[in-house]
N, C-alpha and C. Protein backbone atom coordinates (compact mmCIF):
# COMPACT_ATOMS: atom_id res chain seq x y z
N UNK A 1 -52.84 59.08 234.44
CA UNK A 1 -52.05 58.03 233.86
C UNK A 1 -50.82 58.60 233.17
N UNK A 2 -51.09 59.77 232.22
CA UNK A 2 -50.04 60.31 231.76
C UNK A 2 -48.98 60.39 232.66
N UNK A 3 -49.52 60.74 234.04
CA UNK A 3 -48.16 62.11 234.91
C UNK A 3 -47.73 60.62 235.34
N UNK A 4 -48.25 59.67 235.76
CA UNK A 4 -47.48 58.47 236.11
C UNK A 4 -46.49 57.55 235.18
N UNK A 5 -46.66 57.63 234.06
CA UNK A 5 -45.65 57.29 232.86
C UNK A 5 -44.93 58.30 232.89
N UNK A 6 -44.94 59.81 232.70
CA UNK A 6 -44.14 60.94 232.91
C UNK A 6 -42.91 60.46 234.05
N UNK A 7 -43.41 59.92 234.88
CA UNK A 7 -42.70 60.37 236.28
C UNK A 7 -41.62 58.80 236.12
N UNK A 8 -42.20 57.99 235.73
CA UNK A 8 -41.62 56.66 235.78
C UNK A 8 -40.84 56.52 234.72
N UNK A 9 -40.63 57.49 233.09
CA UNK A 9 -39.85 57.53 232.54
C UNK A 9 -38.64 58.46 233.44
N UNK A 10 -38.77 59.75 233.53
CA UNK A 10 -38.08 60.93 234.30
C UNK A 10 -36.97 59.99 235.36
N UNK A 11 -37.69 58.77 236.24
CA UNK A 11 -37.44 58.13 236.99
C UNK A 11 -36.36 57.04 236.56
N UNK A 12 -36.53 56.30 235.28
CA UNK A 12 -35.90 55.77 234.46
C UNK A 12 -34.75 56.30 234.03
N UNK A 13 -34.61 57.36 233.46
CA UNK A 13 -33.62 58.19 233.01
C UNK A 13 -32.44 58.45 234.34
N UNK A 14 -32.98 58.92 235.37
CA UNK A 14 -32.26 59.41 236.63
C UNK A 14 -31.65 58.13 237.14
N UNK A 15 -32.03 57.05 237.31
CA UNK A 15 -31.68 55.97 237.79
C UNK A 15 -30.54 55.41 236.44
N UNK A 16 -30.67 55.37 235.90
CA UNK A 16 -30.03 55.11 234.82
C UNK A 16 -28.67 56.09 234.59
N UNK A 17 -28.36 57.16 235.08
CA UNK A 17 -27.51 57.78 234.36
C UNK A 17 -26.59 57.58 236.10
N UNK A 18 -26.97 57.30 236.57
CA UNK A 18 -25.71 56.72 237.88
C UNK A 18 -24.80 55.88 237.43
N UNK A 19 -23.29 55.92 238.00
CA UNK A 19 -22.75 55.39 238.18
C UNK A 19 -22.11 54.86 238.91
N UNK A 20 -21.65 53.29 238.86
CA UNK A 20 -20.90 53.03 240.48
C UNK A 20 -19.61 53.70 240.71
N UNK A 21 -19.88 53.40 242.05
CA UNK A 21 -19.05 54.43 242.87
C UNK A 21 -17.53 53.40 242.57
N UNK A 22 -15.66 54.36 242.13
CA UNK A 22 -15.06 53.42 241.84
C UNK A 22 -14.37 54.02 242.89
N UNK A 23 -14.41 53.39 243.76
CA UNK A 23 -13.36 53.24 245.13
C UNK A 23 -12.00 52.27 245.05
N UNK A 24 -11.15 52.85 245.55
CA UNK A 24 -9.75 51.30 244.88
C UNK A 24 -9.93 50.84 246.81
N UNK A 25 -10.06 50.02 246.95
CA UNK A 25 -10.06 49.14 248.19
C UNK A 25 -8.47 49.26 248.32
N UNK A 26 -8.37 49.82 249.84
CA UNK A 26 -7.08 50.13 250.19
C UNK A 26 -6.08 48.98 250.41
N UNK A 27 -7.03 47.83 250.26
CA UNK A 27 -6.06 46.37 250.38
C UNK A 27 -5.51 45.85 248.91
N UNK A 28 -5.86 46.36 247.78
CA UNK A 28 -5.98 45.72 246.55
C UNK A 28 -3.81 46.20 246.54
N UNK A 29 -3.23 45.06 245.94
CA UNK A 29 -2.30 45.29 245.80
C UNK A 29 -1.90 46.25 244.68
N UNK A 30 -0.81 47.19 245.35
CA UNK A 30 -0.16 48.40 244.05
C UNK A 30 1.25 48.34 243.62
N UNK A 31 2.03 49.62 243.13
CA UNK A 31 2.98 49.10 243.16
C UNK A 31 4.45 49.13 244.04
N UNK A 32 4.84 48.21 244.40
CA UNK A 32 5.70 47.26 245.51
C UNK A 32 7.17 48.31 245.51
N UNK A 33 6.92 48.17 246.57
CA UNK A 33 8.62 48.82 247.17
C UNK A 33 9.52 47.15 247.01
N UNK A 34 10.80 47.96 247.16
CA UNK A 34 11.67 46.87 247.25
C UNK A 34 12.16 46.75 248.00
N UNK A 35 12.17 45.22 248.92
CA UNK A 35 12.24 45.13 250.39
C UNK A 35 13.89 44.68 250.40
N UNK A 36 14.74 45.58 251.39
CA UNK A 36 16.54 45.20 251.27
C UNK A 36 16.31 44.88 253.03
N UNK A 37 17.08 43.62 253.41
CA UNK A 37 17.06 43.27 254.72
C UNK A 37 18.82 43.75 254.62
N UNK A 38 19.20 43.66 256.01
CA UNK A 38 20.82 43.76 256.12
C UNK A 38 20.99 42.61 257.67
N UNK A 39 22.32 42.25 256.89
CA UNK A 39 22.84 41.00 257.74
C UNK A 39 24.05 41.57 258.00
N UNK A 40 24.36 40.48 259.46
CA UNK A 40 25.94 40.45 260.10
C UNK A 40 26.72 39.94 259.07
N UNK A 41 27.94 40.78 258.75
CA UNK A 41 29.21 39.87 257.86
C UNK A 41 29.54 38.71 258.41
N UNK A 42 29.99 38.48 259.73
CA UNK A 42 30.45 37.85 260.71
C UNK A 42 29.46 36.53 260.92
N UNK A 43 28.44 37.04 260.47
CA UNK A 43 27.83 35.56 260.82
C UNK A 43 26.21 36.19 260.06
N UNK A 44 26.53 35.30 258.68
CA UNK A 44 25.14 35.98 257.89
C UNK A 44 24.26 35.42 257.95
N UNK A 45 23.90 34.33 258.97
CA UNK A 45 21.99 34.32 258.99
C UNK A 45 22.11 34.87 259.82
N UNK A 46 22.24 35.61 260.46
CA UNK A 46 22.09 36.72 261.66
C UNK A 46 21.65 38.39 261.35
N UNK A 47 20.52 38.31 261.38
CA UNK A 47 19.56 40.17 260.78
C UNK A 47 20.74 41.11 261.47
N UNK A 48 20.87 42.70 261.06
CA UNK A 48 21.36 43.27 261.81
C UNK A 48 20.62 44.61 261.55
N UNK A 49 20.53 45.38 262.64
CA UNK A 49 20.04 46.90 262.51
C UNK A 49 21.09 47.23 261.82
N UNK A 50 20.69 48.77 261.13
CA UNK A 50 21.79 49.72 260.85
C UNK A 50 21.16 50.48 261.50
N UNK A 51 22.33 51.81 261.57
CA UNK A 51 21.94 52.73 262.56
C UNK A 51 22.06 54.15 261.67
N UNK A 52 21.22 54.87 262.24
CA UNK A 52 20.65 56.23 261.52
C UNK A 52 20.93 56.18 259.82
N UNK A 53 20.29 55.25 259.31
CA UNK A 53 20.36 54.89 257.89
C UNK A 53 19.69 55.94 257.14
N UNK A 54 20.41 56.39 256.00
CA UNK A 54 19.51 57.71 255.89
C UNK A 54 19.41 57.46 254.14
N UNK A 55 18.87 56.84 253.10
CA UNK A 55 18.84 56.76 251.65
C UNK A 55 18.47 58.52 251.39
N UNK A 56 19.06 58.64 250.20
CA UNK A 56 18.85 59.59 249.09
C UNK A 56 19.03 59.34 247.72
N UNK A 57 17.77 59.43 246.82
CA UNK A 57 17.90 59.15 245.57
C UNK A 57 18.73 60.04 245.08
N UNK A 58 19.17 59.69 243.59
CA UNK A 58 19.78 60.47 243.01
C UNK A 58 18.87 62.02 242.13
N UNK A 59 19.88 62.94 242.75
CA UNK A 59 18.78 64.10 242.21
C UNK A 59 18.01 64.94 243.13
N UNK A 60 17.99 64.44 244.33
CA UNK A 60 16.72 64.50 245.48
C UNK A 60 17.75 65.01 246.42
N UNK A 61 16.93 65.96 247.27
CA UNK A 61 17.62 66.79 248.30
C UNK A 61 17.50 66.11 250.16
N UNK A 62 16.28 65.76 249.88
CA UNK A 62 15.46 64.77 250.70
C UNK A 62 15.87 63.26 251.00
N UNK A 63 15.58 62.94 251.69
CA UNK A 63 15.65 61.21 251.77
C UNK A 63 14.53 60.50 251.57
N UNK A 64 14.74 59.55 251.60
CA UNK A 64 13.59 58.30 251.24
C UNK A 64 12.71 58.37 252.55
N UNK A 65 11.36 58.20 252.97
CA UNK A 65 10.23 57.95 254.19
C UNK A 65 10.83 57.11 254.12
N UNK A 66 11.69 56.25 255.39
CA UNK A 66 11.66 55.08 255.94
C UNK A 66 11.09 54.77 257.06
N UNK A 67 10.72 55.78 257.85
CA UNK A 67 9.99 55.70 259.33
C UNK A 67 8.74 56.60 259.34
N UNK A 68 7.66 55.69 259.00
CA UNK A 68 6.24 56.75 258.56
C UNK A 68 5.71 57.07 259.77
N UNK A 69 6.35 56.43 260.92
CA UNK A 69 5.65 56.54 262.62
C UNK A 69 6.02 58.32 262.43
N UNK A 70 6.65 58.51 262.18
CA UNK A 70 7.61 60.03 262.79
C UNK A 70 7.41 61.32 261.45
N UNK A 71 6.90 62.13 262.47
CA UNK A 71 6.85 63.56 260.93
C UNK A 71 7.89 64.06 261.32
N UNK A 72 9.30 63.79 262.35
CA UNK A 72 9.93 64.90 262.17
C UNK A 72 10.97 64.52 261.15
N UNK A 73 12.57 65.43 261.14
CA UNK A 73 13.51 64.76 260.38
C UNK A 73 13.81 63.39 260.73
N UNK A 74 13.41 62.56 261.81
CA UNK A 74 13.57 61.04 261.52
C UNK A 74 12.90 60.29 260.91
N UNK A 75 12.25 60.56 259.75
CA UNK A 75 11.05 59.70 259.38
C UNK A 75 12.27 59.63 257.97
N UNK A 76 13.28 60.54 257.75
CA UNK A 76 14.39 59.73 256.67
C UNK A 76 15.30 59.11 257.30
N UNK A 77 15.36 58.27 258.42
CA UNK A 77 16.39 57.66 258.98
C UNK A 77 15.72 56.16 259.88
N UNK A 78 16.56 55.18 259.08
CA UNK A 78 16.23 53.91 259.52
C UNK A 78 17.01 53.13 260.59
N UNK A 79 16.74 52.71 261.76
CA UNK A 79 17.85 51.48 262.38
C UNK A 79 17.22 50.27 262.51
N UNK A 80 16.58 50.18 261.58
CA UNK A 80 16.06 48.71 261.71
C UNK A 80 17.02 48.01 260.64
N UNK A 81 16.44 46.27 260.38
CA UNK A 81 16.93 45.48 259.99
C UNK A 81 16.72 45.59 258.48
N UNK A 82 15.21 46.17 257.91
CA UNK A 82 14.82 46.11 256.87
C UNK A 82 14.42 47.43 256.31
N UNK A 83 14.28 47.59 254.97
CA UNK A 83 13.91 49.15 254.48
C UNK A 83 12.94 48.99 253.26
N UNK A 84 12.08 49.25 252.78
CA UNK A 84 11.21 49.23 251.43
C UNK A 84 11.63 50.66 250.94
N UNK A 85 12.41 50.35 249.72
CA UNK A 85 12.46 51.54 248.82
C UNK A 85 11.94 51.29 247.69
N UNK A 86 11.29 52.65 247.47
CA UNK A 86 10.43 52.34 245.79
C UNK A 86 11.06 52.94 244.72
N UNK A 87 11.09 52.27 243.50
CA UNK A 87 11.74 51.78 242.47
C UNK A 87 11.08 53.04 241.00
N UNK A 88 11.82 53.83 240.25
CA UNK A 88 11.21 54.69 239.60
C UNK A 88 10.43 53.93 238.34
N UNK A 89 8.94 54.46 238.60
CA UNK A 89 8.12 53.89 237.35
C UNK A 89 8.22 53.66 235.83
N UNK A 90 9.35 54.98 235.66
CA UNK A 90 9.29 55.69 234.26
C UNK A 90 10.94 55.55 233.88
N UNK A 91 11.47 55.34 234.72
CA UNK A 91 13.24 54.49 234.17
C UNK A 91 13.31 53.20 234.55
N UNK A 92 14.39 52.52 233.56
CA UNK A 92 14.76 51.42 234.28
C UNK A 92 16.14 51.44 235.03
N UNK A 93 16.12 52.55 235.88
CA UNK A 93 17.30 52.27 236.66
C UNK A 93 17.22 53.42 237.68
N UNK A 94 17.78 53.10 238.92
CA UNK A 94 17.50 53.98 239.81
C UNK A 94 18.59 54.21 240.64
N UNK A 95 19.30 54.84 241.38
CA UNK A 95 20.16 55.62 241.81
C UNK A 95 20.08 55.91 243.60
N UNK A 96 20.83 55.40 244.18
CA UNK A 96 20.84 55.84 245.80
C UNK A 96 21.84 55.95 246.82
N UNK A 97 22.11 56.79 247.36
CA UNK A 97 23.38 56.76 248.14
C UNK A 97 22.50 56.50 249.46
N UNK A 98 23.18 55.23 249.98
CA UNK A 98 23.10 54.84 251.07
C UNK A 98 23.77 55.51 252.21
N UNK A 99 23.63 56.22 253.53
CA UNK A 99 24.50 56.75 254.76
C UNK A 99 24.02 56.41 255.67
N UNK A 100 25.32 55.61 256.21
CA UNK A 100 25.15 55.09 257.80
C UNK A 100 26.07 56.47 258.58
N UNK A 101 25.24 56.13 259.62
CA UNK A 101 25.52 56.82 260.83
C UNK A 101 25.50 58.58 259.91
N UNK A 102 24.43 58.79 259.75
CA UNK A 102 23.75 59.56 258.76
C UNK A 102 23.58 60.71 260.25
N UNK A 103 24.32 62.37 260.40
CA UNK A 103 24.20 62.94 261.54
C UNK A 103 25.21 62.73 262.26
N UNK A 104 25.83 61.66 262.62
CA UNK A 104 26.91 61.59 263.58
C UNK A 104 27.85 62.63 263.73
N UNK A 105 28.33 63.41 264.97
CA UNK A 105 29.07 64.23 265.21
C UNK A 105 30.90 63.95 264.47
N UNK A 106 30.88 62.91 264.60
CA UNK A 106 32.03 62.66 263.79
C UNK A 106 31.99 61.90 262.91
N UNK A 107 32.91 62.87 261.53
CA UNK A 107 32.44 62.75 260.23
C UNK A 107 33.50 61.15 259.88
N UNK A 108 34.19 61.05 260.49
CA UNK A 108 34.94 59.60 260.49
C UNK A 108 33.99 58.73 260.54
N UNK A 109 32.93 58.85 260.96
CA UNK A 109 31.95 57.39 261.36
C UNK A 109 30.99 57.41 260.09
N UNK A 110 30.66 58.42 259.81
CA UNK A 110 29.79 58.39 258.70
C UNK A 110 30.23 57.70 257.21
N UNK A 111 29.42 57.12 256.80
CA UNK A 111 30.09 56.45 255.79
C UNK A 111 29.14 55.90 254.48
N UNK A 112 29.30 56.48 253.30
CA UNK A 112 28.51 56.51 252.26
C UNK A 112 28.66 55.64 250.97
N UNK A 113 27.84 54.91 250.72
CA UNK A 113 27.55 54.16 249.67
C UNK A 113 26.89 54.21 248.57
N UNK A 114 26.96 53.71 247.14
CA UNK A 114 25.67 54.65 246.35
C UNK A 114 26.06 53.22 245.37
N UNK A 115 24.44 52.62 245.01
CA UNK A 115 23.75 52.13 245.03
C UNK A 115 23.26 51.96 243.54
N UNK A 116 23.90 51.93 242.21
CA UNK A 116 22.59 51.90 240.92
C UNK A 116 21.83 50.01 241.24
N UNK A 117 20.46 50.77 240.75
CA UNK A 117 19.98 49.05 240.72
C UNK A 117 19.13 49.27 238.95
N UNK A 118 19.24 47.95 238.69
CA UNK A 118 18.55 48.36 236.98
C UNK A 118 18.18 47.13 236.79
N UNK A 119 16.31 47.32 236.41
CA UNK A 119 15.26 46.37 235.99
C UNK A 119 14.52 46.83 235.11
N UNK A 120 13.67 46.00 234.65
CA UNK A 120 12.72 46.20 233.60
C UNK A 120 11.38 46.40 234.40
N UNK A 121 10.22 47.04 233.69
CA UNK A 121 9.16 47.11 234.19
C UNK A 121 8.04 46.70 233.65
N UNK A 122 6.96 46.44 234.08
CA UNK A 122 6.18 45.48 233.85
C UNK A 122 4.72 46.53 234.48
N UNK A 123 3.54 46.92 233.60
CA UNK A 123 2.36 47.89 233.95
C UNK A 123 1.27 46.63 233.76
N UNK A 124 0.82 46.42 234.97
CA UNK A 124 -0.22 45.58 235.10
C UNK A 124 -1.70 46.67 235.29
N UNK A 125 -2.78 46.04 234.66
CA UNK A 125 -4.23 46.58 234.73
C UNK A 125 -4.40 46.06 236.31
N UNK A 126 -4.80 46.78 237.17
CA UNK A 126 -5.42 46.28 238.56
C UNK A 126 -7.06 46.70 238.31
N UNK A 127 -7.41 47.20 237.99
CA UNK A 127 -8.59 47.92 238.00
C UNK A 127 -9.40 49.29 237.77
N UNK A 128 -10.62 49.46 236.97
CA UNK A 128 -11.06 50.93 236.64
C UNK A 128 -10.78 51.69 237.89
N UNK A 129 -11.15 51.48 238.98
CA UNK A 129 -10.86 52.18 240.09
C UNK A 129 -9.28 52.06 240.99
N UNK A 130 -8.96 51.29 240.70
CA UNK A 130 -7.14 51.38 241.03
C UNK A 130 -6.18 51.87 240.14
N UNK A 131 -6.76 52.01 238.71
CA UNK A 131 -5.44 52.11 237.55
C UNK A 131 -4.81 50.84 237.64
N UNK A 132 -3.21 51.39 237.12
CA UNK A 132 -2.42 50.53 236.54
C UNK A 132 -1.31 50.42 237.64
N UNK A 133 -0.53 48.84 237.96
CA UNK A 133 0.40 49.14 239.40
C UNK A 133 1.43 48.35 238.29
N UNK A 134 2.86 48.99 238.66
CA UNK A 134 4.33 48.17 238.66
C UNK A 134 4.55 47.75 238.79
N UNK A 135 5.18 45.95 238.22
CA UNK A 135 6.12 45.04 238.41
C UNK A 135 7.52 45.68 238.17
N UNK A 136 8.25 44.91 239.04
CA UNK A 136 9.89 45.22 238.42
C UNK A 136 10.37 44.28 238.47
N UNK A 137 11.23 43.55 237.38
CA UNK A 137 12.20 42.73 237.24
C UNK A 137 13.44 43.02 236.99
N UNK A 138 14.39 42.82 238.24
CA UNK A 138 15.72 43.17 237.84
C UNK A 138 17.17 42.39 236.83
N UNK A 139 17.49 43.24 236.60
CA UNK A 139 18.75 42.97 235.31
C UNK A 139 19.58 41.53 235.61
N UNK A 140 18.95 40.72 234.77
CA UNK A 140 19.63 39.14 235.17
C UNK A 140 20.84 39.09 235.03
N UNK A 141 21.85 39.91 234.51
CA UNK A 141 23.17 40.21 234.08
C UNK A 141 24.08 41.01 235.47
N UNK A 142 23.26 42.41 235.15
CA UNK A 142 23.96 42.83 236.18
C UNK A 142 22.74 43.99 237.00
N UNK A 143 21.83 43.50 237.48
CA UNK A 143 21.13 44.17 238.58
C UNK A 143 22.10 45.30 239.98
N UNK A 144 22.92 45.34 239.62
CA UNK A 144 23.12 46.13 241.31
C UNK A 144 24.64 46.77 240.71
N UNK A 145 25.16 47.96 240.70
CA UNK A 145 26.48 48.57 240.66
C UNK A 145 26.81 49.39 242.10
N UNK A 146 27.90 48.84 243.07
CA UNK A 146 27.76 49.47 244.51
C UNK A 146 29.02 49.97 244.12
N UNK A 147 29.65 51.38 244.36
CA UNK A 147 30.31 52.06 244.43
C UNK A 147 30.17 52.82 245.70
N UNK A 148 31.72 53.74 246.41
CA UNK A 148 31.57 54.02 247.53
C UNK A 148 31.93 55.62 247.36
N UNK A 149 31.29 56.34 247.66
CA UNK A 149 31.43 57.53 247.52
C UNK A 149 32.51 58.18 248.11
N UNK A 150 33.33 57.81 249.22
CA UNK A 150 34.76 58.33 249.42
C UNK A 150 36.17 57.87 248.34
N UNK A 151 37.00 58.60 248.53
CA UNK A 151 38.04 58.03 247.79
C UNK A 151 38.83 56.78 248.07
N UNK A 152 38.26 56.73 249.42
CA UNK A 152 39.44 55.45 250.15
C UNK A 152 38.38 54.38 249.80
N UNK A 153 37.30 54.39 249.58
CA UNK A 153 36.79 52.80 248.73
C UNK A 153 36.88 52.08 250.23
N UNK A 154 36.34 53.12 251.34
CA UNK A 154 35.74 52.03 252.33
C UNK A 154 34.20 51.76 252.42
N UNK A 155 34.18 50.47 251.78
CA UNK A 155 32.64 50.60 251.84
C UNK A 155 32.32 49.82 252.94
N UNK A 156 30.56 49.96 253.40
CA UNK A 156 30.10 49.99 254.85
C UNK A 156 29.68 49.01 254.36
N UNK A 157 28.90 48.58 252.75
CA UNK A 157 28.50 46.91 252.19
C UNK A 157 29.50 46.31 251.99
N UNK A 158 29.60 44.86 252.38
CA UNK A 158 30.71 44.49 252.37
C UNK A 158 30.61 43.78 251.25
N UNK A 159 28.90 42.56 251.34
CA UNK A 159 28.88 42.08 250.72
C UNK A 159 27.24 42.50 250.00
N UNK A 160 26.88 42.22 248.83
CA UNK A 160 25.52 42.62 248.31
C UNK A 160 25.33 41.12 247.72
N UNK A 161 23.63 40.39 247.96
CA UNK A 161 23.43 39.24 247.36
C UNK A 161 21.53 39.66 246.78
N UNK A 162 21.37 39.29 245.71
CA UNK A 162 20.31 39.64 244.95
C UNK A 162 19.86 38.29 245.16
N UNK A 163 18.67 38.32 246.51
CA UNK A 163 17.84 37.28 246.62
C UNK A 163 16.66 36.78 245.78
N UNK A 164 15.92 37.42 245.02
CA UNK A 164 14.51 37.32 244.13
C UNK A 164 14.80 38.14 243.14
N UNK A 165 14.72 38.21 241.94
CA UNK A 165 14.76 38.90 240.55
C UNK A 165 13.18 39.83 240.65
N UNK A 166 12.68 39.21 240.87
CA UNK A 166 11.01 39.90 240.48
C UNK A 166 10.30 40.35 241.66
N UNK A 167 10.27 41.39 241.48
CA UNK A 167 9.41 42.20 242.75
C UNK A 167 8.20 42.18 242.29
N UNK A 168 6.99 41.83 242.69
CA UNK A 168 5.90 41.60 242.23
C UNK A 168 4.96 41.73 243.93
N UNK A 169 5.68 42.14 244.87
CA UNK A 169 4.75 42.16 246.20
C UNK A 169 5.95 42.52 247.10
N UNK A 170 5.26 43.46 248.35
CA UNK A 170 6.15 43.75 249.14
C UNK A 170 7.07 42.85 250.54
N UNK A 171 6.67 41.37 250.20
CA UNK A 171 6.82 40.86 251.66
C UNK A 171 7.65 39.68 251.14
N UNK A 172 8.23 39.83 249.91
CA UNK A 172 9.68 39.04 249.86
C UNK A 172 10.71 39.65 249.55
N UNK A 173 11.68 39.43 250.34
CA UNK A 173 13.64 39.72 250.29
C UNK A 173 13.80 40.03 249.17
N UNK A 174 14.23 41.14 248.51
CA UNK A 174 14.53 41.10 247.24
C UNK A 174 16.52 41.42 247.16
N UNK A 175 16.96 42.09 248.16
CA UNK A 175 18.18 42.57 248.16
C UNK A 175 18.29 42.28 249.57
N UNK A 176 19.54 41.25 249.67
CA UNK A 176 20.34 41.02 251.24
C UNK A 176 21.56 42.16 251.40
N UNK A 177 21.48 42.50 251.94
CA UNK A 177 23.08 43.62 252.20
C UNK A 177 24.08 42.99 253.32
N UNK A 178 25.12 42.68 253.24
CA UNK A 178 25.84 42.53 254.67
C UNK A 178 27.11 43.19 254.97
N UNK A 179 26.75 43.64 256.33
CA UNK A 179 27.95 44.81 256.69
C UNK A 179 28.82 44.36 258.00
């Protein structure tokens, strides 16, 4: 009788000192890139690719992952319509020079843009096993400063329109660009 109370406390104890397993479910939302579509000048409900789009934050030698299909050097170069760039956790303002035709043999075609965007941030609890994910709300005043990195002030944005203030998920427009 003893060794069976022995064993069923011992048993008690062991069962007891488990804990659940904290897995973050790869679907649970985190925190959100900011989705920039680009439109025709010429006719703006009309999407447009850019071509060999290449972002670089400020500071960074590297470009932004825009093409996760690809490990080689094209995985920093976009020609699609849309781009998710993520937004720094720990400032409220972030820094990017935009380059089209990013590579082109002639340096006439290439053409560079740079980009401050400035919001506030917002640390939401998701969960013991997810941590904490980022909201960003951008600057109701003045969210976006586009400057053109050549001297001749040809910029490739023609026009910039700040569609949604609050990034809170990745699958709404937050920045229209049109070139």
């Amino acid at each position: 009788m003893k060794k069976i109370i022995a064993f069923l406390l011992i048993l008690g104890f062991a069962s007891s000192s488990c804990e659940p397993d904290d897995i973050c479910d790869p679907n649970t939302p985190t925190t959100p890139r900011m989705l920039i579509q680009f439109y025709d000048i010429s006719n703006p409900s009309v999407k447009k690719n850019v071509t060999n789009l290449k972002i670089i934050g400020e500071g960074k030698t590297e470009g932004v992952v825009l093409n996760t299909s690809s490990t080689t050097e094209t995985k920093y170069l976009s020609n699609a319509d849309t781009v998710l760039l993520p937004l720094n956790t720990e400032t409220d303002v972030v820094k990017y020079k935009f380059i089209l035709n990013f590579g082109n043999s002639n340096p006439l075609l290439v053409n560079e843009d740079n980009l401050e965007i400035k919001y506030t941030r917002e640390n939401i609890y998701v969960s013991r096993a997810c941590g904490f994910k980022t909201n960003f709300n951008l600057d109701p005043i003045s969210p976006l400063i586009h400057t053109d990195a050549s001297t001749a002030d040809d910029k490739w944005m023609q026009y910039i329109s700040v569609a949604k203030n609050n990034i809170a998920n990745e699958n709404e427009i937050i920045i229209k660009i049109f070139f």
